[in-house]
C-alpha atoms as a PDB file:
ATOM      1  CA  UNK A   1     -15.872   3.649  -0.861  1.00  0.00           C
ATOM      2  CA  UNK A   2     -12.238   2.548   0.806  1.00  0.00           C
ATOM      3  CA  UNK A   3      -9.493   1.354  -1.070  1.00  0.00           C
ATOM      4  CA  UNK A   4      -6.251  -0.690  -0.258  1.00  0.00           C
ATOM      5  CA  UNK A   5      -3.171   1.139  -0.899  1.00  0.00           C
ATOM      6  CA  UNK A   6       0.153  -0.582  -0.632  1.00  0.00           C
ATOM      7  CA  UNK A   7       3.344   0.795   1.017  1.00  0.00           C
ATOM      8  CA  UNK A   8       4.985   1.636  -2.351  1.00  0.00           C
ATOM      9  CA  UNK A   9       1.773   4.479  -3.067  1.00  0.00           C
ATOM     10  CA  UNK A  10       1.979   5.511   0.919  1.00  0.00           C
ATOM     11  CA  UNK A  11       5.974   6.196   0.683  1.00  0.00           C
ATOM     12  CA  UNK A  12       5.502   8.243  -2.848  1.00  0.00           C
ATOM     13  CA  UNK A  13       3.075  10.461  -0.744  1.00  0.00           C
ATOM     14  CA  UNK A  14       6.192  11.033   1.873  1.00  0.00           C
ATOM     15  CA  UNK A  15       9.766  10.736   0.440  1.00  0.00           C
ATOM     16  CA  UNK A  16      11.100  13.636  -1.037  1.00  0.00           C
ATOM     17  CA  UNK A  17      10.736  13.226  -4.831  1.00  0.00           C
ATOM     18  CA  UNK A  18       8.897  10.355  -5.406  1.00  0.00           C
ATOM     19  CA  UNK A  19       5.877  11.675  -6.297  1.00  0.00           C
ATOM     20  CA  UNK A  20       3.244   9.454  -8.827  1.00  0.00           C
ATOM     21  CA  UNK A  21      -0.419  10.901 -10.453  1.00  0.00           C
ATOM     22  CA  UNK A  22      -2.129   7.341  -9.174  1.00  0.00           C
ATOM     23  CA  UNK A  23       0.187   8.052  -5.478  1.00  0.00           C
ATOM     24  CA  UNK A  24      -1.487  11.494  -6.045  1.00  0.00           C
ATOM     25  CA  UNK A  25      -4.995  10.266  -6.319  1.00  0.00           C
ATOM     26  CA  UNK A  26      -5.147   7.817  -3.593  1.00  0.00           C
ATOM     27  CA  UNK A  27      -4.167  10.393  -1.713  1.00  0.00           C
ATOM     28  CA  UNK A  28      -6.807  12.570  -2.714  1.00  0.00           C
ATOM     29  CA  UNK A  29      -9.135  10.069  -1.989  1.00  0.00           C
ATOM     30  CA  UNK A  30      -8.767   9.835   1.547  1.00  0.00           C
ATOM     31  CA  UNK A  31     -10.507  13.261   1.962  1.00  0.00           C
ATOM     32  CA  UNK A  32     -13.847  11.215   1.599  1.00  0.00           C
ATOM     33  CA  UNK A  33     -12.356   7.793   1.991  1.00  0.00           C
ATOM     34  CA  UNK A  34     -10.603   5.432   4.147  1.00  0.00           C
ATOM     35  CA  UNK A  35      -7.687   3.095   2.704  1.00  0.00           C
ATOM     36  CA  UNK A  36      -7.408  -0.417   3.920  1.00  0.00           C
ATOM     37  CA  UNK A  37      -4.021  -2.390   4.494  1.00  0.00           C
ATOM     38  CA  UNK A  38      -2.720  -5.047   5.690  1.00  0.00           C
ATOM     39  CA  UNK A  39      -0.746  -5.729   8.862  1.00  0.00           C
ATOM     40  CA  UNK A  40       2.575  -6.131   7.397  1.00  0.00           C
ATOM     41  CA  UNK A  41       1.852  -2.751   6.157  1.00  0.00           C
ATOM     42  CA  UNK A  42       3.245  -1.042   9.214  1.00  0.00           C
ATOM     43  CA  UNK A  43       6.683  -2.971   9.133  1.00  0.00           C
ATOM     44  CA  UNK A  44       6.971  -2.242   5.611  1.00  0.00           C
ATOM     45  CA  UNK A  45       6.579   1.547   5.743  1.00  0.00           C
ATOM     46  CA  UNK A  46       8.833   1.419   8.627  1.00  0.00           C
ATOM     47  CA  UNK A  47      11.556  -0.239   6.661  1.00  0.00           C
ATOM     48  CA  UNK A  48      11.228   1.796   3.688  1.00  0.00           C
ATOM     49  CA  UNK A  49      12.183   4.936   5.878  1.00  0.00           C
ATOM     50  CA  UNK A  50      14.838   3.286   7.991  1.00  0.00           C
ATOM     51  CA  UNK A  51      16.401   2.539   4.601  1.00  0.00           C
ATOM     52  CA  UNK A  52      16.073   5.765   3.325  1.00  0.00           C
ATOM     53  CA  UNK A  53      17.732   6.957   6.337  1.00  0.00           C
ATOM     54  CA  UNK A  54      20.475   5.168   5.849  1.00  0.00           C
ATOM     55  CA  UNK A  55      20.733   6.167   2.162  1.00  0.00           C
ATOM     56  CA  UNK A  56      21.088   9.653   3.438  1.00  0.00           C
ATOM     57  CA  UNK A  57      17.582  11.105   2.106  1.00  0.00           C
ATOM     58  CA  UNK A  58      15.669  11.532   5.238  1.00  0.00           C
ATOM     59  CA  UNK A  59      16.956  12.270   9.494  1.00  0.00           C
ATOM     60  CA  UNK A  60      15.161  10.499  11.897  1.00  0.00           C
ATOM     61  CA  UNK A  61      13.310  13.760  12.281  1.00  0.00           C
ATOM     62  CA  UNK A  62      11.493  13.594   8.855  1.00  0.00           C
ATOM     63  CA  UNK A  63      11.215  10.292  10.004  1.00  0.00           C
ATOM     64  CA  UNK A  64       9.101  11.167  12.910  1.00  0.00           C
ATOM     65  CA  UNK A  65       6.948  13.731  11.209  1.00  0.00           C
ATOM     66  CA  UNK A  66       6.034  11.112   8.687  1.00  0.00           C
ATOM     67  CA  UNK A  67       4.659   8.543  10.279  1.00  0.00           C
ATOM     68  CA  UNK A  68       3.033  10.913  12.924  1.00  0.00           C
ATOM     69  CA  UNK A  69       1.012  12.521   9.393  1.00  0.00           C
ATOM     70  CA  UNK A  70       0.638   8.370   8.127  1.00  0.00           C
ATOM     71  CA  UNK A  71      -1.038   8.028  11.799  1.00  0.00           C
ATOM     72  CA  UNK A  72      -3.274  10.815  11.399  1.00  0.00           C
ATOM     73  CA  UNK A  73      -4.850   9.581   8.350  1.00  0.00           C
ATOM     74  CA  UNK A  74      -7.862   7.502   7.508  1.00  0.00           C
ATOM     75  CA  UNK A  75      -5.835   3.990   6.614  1.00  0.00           C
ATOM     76  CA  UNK A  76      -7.539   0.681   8.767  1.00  0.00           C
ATOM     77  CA  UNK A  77      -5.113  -1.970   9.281  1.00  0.00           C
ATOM     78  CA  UNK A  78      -7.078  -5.549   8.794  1.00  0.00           C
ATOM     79  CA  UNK A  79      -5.891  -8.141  10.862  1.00  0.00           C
ATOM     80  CA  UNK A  80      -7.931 -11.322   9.318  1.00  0.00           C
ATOM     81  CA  UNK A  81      -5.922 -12.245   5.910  1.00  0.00           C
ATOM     82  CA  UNK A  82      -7.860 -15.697   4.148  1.00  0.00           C
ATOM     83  CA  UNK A  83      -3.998 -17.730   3.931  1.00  0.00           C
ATOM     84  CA  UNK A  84      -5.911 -20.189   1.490  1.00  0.00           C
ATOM     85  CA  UNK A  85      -6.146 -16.781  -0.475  1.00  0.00           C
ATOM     86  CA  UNK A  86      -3.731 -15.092  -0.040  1.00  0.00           C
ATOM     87  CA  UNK A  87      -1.609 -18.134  -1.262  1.00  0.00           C
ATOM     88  CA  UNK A  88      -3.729 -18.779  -4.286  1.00  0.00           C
ATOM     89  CA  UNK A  89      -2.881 -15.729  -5.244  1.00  0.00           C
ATOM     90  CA  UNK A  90       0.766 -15.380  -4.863  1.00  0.00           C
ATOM     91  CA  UNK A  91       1.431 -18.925  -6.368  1.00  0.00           C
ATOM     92  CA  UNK A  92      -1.485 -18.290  -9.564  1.00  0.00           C
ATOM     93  CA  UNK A  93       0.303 -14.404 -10.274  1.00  0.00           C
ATOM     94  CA  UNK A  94       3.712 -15.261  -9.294  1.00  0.00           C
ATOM     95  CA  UNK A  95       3.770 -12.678  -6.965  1.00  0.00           C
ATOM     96  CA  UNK A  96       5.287 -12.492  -3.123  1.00  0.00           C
ATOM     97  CA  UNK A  97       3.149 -13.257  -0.461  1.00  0.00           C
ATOM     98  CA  UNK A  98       3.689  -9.541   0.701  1.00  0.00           C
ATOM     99  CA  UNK A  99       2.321  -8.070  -2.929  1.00  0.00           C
ATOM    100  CA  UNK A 100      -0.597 -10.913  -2.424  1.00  0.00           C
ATOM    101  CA  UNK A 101      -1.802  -9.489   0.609  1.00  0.00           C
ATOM    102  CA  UNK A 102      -2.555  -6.738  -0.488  1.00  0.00           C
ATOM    103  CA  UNK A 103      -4.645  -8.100  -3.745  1.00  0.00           C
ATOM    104  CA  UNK A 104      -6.445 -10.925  -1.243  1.00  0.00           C
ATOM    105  CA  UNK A 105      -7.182  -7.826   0.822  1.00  0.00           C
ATOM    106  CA  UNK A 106      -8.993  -5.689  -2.208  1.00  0.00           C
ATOM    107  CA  UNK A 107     -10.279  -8.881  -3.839  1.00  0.00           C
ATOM    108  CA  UNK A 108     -11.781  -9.752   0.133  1.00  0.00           C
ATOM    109  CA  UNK A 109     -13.399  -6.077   0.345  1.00  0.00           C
ATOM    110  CA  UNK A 110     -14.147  -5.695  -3.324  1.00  0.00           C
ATOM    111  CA  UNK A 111     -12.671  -2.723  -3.754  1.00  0.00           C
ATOM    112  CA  UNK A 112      -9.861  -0.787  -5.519  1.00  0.00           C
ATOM    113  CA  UNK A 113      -6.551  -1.254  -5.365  1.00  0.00           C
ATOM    114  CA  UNK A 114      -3.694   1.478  -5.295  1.00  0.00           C
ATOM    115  CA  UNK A 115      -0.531   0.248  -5.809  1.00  0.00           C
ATOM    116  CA  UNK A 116       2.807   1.490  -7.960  1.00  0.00           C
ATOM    117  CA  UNK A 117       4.301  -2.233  -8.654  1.00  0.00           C
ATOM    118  CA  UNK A 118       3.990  -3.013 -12.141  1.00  0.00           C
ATOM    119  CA  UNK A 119       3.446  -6.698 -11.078  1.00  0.00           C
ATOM    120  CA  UNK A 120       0.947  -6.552  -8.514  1.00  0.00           C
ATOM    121  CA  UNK A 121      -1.347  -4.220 -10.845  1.00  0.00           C
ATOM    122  CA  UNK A 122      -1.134  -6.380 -13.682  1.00  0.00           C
ATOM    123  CA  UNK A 123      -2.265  -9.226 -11.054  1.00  0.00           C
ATOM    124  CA  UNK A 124      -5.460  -6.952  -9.950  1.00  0.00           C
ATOM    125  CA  UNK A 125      -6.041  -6.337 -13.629  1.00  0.00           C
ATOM    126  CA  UNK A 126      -6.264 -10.449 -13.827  1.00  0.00           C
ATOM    127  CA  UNK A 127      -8.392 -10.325 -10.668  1.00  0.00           C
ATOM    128  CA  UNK A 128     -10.835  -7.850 -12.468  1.00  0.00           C
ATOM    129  CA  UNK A 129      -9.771  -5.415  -9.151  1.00  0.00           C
ATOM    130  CA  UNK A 130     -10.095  -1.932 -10.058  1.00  0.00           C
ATOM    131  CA  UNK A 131      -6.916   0.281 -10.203  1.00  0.00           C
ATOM    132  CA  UNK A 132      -6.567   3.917  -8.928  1.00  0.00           C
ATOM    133  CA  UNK A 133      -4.683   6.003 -11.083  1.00  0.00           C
END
């Protein structure tokens, strides 16, 4: 069954020593599985390298190789957020409209959520959305 996995799980799977057990076993499901996200997705992975970049932890190089392995695997960007719920959701949890994408997605989809933000778990938890990890 897919699962959504936000761009704080998809970085732990890339940057050097930021590894997390529930990074570890989304991960580990995409060898039968596909992960969903949405669109803002891309921009935030993006940013999170271009900032570690310029922190010094990664060449544009590592860069490169990264997202060339994030576009080899399974992960379906969705393109169709519900605003009305996706702003339920952020105003109800106190959460950013960014973090609520990602729970309006799983809630949408019915499906797990992988995520590493304290916040946006405890939210799903709320939501009755199942965790991995």
């Amino acid at each position: 069954m897919p699962f959504v996995v936000d761009a704080s799980v998809t970085a732990s799977w890339l940057l050097p020593d930021e590894g997390h057990p529930a990074a570890s076993a989304a991960y580990n499901r995409l060898r039968n599985d596909h992960a969903l996200v949405p669109s803002l997705w891309w921009f935030e992975i993006r940013n999170i390298f271009v900032m570690n970049e310029r922190r010094g932890r990664l060449d544009g190089e590592k860069t490169r190789k990264a997202l060339a392995l994030l576009g080899s695997l399974p992960i379906q960007q969705d393109l169709e957020p519900d605003e009305t719920a996706v702003l339920r959701l952020a105003r109800q949890h106190r959460l950013t409209v960014y973090d609520a994408a990602y729970l309006e997605l799983a809630e949408r989809e019915n499906v797990a959520l992988a995520t590493l933000d304290a916040e946006l778990a405890r939210a799903a938890s709320s939501e009755n959305i199942d965790l991995i990890g």
